[in-house]
Protein backbone atom coordinates (compact mmCIF):
# COMPACT_ATOMS: atom_id res chain seq x y z
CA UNK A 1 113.26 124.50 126.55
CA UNK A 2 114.62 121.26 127.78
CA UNK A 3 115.33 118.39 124.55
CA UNK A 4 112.15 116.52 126.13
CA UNK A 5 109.88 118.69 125.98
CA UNK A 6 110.90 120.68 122.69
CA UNK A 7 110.85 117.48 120.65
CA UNK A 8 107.10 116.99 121.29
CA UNK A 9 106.75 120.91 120.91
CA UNK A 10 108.34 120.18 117.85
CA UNK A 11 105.52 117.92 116.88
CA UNK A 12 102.56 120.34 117.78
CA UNK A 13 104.20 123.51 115.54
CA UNK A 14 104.43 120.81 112.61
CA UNK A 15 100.96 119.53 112.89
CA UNK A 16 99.69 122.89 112.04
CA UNK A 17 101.80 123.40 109.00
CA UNK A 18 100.91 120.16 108.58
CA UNK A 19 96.89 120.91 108.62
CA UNK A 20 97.47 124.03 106.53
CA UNK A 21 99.62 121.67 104.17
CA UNK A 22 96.62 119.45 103.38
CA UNK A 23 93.86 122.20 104.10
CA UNK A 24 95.37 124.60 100.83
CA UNK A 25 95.70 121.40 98.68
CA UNK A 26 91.82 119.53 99.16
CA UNK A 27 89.76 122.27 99.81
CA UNK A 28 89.51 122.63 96.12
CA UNK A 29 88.01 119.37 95.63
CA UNK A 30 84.68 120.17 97.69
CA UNK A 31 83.73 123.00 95.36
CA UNK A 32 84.22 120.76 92.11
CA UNK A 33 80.31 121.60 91.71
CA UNK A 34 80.50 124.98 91.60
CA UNK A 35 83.46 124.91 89.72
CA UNK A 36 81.69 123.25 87.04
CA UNK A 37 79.00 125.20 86.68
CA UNK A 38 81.31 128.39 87.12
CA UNK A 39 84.01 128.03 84.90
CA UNK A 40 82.05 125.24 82.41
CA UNK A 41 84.55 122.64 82.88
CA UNK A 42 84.33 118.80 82.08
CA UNK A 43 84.98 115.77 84.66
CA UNK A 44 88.13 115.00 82.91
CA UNK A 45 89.18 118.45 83.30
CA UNK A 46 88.15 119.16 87.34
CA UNK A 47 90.09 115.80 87.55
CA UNK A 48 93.28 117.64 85.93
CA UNK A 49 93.23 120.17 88.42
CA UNK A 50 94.40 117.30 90.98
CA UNK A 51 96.68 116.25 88.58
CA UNK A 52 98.12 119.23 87.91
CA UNK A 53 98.75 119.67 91.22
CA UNK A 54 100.66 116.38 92.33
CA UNK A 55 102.65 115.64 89.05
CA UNK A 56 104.41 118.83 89.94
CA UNK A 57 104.81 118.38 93.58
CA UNK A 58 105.68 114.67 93.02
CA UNK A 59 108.44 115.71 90.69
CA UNK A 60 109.83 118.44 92.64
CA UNK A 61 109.51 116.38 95.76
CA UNK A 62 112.94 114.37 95.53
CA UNK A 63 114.90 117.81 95.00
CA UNK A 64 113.12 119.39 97.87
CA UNK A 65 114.05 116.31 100.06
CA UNK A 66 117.63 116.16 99.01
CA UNK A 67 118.11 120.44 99.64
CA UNK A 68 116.37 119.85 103.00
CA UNK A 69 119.11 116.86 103.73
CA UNK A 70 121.86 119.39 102.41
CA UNK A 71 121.40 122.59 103.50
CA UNK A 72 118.92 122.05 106.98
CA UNK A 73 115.01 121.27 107.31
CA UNK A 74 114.38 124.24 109.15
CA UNK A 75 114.68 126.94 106.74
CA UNK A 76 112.78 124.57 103.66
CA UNK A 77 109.92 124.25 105.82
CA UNK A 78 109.74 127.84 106.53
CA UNK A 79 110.29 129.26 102.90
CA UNK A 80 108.01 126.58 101.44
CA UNK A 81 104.68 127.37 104.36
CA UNK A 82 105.15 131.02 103.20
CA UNK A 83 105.32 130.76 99.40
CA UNK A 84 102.26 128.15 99.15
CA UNK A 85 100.11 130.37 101.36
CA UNK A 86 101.06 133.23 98.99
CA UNK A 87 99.79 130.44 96.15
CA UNK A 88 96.47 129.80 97.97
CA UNK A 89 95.71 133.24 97.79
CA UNK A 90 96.12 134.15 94.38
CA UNK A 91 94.51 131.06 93.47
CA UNK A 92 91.02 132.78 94.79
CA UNK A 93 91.55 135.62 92.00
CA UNK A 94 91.49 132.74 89.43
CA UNK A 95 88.67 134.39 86.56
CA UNK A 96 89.17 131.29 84.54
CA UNK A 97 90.26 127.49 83.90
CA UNK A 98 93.75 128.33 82.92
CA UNK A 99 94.48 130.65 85.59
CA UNK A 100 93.22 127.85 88.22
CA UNK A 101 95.02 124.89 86.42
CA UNK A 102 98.77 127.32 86.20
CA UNK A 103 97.84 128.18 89.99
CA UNK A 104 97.34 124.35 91.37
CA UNK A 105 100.51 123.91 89.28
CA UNK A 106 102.49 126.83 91.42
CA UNK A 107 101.43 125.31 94.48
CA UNK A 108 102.83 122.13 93.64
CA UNK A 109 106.18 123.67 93.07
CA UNK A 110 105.64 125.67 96.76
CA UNK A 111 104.37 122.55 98.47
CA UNK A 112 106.83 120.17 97.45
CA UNK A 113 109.75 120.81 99.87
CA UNK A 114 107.41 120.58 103.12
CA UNK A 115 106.51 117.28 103.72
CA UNK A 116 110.09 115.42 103.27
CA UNK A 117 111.74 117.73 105.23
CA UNK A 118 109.16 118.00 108.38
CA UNK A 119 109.36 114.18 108.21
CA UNK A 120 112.81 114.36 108.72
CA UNK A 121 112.94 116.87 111.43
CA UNK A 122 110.76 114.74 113.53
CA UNK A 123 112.58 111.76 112.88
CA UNK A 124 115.88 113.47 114.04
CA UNK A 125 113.94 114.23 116.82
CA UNK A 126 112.75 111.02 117.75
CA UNK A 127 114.18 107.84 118.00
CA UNK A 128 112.95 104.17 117.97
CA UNK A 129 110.98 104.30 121.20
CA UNK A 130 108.59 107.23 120.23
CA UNK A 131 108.83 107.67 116.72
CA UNK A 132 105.72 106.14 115.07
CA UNK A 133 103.72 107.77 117.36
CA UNK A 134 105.55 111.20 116.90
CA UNK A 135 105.18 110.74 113.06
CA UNK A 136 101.49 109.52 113.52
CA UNK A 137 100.63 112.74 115.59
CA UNK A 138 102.21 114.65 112.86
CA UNK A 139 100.02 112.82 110.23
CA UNK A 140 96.86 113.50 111.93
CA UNK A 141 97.49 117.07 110.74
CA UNK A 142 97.23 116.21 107.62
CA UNK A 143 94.29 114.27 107.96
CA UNK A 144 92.48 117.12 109.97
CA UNK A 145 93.48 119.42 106.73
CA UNK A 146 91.44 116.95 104.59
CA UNK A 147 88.53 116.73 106.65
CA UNK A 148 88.55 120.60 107.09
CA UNK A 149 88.96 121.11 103.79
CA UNK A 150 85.97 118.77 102.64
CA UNK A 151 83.41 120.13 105.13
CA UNK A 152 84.97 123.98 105.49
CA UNK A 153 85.44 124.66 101.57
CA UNK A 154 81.68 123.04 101.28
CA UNK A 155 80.21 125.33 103.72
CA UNK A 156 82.29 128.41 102.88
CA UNK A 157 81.13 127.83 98.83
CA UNK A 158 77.81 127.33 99.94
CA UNK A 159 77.40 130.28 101.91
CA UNK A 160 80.22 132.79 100.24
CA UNK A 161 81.21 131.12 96.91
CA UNK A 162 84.42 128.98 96.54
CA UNK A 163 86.79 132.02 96.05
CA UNK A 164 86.34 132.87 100.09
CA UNK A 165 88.25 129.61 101.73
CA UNK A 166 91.30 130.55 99.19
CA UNK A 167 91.54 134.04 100.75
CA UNK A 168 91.54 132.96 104.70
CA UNK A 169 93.18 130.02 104.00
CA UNK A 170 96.24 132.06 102.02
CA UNK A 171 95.83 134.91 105.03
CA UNK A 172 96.58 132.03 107.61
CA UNK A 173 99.21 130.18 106.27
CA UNK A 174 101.68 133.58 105.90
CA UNK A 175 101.15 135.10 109.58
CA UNK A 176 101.79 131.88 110.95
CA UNK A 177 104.80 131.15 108.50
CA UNK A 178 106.28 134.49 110.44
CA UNK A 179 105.41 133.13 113.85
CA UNK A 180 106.90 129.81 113.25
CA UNK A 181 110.41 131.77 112.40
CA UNK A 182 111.66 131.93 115.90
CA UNK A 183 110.31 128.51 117.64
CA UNK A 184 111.74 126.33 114.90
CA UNK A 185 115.26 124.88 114.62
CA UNK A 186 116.87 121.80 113.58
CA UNK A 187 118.05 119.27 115.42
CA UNK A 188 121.59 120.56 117.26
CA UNK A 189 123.44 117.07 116.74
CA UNK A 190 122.31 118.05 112.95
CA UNK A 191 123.00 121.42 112.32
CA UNK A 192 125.46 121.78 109.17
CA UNK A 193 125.60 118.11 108.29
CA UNK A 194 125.77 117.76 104.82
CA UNK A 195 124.61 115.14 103.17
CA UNK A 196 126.79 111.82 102.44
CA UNK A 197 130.24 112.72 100.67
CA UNK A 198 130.22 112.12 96.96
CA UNK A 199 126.53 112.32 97.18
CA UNK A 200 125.00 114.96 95.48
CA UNK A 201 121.16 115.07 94.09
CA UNK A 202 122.02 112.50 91.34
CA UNK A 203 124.13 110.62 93.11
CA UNK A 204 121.89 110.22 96.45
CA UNK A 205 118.99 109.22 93.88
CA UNK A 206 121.82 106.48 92.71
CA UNK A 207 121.88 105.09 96.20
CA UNK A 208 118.65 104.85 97.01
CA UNK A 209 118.17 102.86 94.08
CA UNK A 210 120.30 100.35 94.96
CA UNK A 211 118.42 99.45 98.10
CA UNK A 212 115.84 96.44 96.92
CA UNK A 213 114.26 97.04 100.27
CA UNK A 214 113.26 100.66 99.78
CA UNK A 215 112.38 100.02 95.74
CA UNK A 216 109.58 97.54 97.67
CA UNK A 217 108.16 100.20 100.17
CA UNK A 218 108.31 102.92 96.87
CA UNK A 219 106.24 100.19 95.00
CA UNK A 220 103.71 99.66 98.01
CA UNK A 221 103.04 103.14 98.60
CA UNK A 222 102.30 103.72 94.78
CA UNK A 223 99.34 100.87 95.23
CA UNK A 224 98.37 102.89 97.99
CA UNK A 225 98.85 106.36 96.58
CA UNK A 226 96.57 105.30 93.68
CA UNK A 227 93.26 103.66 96.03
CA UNK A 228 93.84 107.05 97.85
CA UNK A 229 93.80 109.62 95.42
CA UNK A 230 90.68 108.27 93.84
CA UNK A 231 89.40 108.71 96.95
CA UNK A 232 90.06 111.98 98.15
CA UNK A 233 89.29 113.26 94.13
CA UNK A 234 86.33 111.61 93.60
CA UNK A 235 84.51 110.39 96.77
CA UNK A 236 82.72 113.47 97.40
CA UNK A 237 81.38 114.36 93.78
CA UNK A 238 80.21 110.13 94.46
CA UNK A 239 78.27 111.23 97.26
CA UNK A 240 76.65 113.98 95.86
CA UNK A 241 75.52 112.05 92.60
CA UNK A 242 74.76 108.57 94.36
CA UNK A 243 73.63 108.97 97.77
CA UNK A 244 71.99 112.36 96.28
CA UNK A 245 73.88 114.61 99.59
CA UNK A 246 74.04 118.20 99.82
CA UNK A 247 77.55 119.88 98.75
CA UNK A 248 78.07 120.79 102.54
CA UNK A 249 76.90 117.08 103.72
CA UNK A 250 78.66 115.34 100.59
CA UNK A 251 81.69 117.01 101.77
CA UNK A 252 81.76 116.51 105.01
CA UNK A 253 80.87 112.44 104.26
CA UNK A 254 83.95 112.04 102.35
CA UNK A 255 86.71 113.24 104.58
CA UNK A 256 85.48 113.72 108.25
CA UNK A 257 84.47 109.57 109.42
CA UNK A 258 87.63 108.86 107.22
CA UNK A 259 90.06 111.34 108.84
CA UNK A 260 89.03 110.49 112.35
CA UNK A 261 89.05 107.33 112.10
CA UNK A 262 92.71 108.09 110.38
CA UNK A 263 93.28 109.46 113.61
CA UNK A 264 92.75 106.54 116.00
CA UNK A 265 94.51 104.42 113.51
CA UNK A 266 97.59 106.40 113.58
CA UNK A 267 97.61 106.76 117.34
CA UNK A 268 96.59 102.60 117.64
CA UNK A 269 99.06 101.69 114.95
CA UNK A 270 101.90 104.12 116.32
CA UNK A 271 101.18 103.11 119.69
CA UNK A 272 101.37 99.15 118.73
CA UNK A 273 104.05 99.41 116.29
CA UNK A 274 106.45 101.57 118.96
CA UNK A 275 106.25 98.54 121.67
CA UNK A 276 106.09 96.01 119.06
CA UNK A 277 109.39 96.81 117.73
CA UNK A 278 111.18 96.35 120.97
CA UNK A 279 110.69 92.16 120.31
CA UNK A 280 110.30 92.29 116.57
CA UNK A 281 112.24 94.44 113.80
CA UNK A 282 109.86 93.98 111.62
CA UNK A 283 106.86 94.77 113.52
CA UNK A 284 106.43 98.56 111.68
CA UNK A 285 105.82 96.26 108.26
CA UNK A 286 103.13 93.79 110.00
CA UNK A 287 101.57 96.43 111.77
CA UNK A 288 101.63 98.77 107.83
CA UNK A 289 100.38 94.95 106.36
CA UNK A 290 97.70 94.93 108.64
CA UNK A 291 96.29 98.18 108.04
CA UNK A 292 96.32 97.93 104.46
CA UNK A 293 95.02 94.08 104.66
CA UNK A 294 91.72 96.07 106.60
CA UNK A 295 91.56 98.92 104.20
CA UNK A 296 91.13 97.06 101.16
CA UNK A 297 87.91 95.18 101.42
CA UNK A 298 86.18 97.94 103.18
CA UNK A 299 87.05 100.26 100.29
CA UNK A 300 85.82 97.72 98.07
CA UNK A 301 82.52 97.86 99.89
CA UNK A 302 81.86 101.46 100.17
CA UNK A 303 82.14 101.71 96.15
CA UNK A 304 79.61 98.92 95.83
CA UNK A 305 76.64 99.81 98.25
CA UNK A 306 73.64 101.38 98.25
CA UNK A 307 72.90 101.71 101.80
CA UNK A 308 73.91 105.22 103.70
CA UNK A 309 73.90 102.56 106.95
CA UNK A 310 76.52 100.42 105.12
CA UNK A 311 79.23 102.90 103.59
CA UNK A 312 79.46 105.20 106.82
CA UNK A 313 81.29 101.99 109.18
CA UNK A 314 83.19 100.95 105.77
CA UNK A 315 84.69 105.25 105.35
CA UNK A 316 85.34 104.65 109.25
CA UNK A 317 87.02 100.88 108.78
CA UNK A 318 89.00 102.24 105.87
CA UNK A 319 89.99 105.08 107.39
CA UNK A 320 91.39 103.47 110.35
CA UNK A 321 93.35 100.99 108.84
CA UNK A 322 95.12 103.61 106.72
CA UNK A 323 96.13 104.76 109.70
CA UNK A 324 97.94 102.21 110.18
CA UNK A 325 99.97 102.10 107.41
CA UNK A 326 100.83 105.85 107.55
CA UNK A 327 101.86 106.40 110.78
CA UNK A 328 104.70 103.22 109.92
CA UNK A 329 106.16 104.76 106.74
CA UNK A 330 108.69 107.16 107.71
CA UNK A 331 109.55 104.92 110.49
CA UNK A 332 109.99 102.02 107.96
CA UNK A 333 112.02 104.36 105.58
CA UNK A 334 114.44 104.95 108.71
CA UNK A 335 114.70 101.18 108.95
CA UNK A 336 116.70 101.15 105.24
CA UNK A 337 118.05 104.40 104.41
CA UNK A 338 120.30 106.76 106.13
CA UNK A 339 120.02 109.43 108.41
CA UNK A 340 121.87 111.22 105.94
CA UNK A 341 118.76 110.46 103.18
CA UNK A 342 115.70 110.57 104.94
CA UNK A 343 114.43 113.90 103.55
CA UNK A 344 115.43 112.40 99.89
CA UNK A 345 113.67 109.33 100.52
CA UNK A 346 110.23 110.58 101.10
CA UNK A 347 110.98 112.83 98.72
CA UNK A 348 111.30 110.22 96.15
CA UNK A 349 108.06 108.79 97.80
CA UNK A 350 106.27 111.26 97.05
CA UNK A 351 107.00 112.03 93.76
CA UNK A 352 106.39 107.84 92.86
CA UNK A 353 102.92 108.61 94.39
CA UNK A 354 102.03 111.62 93.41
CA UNK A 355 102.65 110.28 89.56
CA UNK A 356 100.55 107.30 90.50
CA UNK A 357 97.62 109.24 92.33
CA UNK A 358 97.83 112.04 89.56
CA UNK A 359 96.89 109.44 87.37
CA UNK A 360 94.11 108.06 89.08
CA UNK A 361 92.44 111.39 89.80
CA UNK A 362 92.61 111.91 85.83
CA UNK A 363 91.50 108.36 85.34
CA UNK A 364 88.42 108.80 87.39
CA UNK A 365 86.58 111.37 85.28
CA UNK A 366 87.17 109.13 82.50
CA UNK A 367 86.24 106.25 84.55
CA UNK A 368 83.08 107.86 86.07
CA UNK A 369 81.98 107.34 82.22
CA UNK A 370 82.65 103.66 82.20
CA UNK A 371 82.11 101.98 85.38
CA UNK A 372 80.96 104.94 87.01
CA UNK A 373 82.63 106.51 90.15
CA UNK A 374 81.53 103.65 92.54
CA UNK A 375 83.55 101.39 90.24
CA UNK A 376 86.65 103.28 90.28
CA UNK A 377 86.49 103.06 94.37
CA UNK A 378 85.77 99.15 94.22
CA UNK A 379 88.95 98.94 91.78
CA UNK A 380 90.98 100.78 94.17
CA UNK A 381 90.06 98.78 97.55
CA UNK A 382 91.63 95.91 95.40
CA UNK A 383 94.60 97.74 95.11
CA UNK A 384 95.19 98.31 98.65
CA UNK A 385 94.79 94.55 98.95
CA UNK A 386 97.29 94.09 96.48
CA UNK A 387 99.73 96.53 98.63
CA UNK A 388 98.74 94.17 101.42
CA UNK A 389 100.22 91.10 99.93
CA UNK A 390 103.51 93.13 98.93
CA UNK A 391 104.16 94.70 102.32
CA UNK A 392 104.05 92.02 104.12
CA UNK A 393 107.01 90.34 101.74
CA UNK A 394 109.80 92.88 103.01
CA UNK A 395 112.75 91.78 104.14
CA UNK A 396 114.95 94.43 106.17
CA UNK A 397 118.64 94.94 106.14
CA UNK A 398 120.27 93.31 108.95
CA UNK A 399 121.70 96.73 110.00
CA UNK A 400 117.69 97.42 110.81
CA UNK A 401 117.03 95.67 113.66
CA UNK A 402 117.49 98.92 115.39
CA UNK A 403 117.78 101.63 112.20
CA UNK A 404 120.32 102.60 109.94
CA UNK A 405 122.91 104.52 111.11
């Protein structure tokens, strides 16, 4: 297959991985009801299960990057789609709170390596011209695996109890792991590049550091990381209580008008920010400013209304202005770290994120106590706001006004 074409190929074999990725991780959430009344658990601790989940894959998440930049993205992604799947499975034979909180824990460890080092691949793939977009249409996999998870692990608990979507879902992800074998490969001009001399885990970590520009986008995403996790944690269980929704329609609510309207963001913002950048280096941070400038209030909104009529555009508004700013974030990264460091980079995103959005889905059982659930969301479209503000402060690297090389 001609470098044209496979590069986009490359794109549609991720965004599957990419759907599973997400699908394994939020399915949980939807069942939180039946979970509860199941396994007699408290908010606090249905809240831990998300936590449990992303401190681990947050921490393992700059390791995973920096193996991926050492030793090839191909063979990570691979290894890592096969063991979670394996993860998702078991997790279905979980007979009791333990055994689920050690298995979301296990598929953090699995799930950690994926994400940096598809990232990567499609950014060696793609260069300026095309690369938002290509990282947007990747992206809208993951979005797809939320909304499929909300609405598809409501109806499957509803109908079959919350153990089924574990079992197909863990089925899925390991057949396809062995079909993916043969159509994936890393980029040829990449193949067997380590990473920078002298720069092993420790040291690459060093590096990054160094780079005020890339501390800023770290510190951005965490404000982000933290409106969003409340979100995908708690919205649904806010549905269900406030708007009084069935588990099937309370799930679907809280991740469908989001993650389509994710969708048109990312292919708006990927679209804008591709021909944007050909007059203006920074155009990837105004169009990531703009996005979360829209987000914010809209968030803000949803947690404070009453009115069904009301919080559906505000999900949709949010949802496309995140969008925005997700589709621009690898690109951005490109813009001030090295080739050489891009897998390591989101890694380190990730695990800054993860800490900050384990924390918020902890802190909204205790918060659902205190200023109740539709506080929690009104606190968090503030946040974005905040992340707003910061974005739009970055300065790139002269080196950037193409990418660093």
């Amino acid at each position: 297959m001609r470098l044209e074409r496979y590069r986009w190929a490359l794109v549609a074999l991720l965004w599957v991985v990419a759907l599973l990725n997400y699908l394994d991780r939020q399915v949980i959430f939807a069942v939180f009801p039946l979970l509860r009344a199941e396994l007699h658990v408290s908010s606090i601790q249905l809240g831990l299960l998300g936590t449990s989940f992303l401190w681990v894959y947050g921490i393992l998440s700059p390791f995973g990057g920096w193996v991926a930049d050492r030793f090839g993205r191909r063979r990570v992604i691979l290894v890592s789609l096969g063991v979670w799947s394996a993860v998702t499975w078991l997790t279905g034979h979980s007979r009791s709170y333990g055994e689920l909180l050690a298995a979301r824990g296990f598929m953090g460890i699995s799930e950690a390596c994926y994400l940096p080092a598809a990232l990567a691949l499609v950014a060696d793939y793609h260069g300026e011209s095309t690369r938002a977009r290509a990282v947007g249409l990747h992206q809208s996999g993951l979005y797809a695996g939320i909304a499929l998870g909300g609405l598809g692990g409501g109806w499957m608990g509803e109908h079959f109890g919350w153990r089924a979507a574990f079992y197909v879902l863990g089925v899925i992800g390991v057949v396809y792991a062995l079909a993916l074998w043969p159509a994936l490969r890393d980029a040829p001009w990449r193949t067997g590049v380590p990473a920078p001399a002298g720069a092993p885990f420790f040291g690459a970590l060093a590096q990054l550091a160094r780079s005020s520009a890339f501390r800023l986008v770290v510190g951005v995403n965490c404000l982000a990381s933290l409106a969003y996790w409340c979100v995908y944690t708690w919205l649904a269980q806010y549905l269900f209580t406030r708007f009084h929704m069935s588990l099937a329609g309370a799930g679907f609510s809280s991740t469908f008008y989001i993650q389509a309207a994710s969708f048109a963001g990312i292919l708006a913002g990927g679209w804008l920010a591709d021909r944007w950048s050909g007059s203006d280096p920074r155009a990837r941070v105004w169009v990531q400013t703009i996005g979360l400038a829209a987000a914010g209030p809209f968030l803000f909104l949803a947690g404070f209304t009453g009115s069904r009529m009301v919080l559906l555009p505000c999900l949709v508004l949010f949802g496309l202005g995140r969008g925005f700013f997700d589709c621009n974030l690898m690109p951005v990264v490109c813009q001030v770290v090295s080739p050489n460091l891009r897998a390591t980079s989101y890694g380190i995103l990730n695990l800054t994120s993860c800490l900050a959005g384990g924390s918020m889905a902890a802190a909204g059982g205790a918060l659902e106590s205190s200023i109740g659930l539709g506080g929690a969301i009104q606190l968090s479209g503030a946040m974005l706001l905040a992340a707003a503000a910061w974005m739009g402060s970055l300065r790139l690297p002269p080196a950037s006004r193409k990418e660093i090389t």
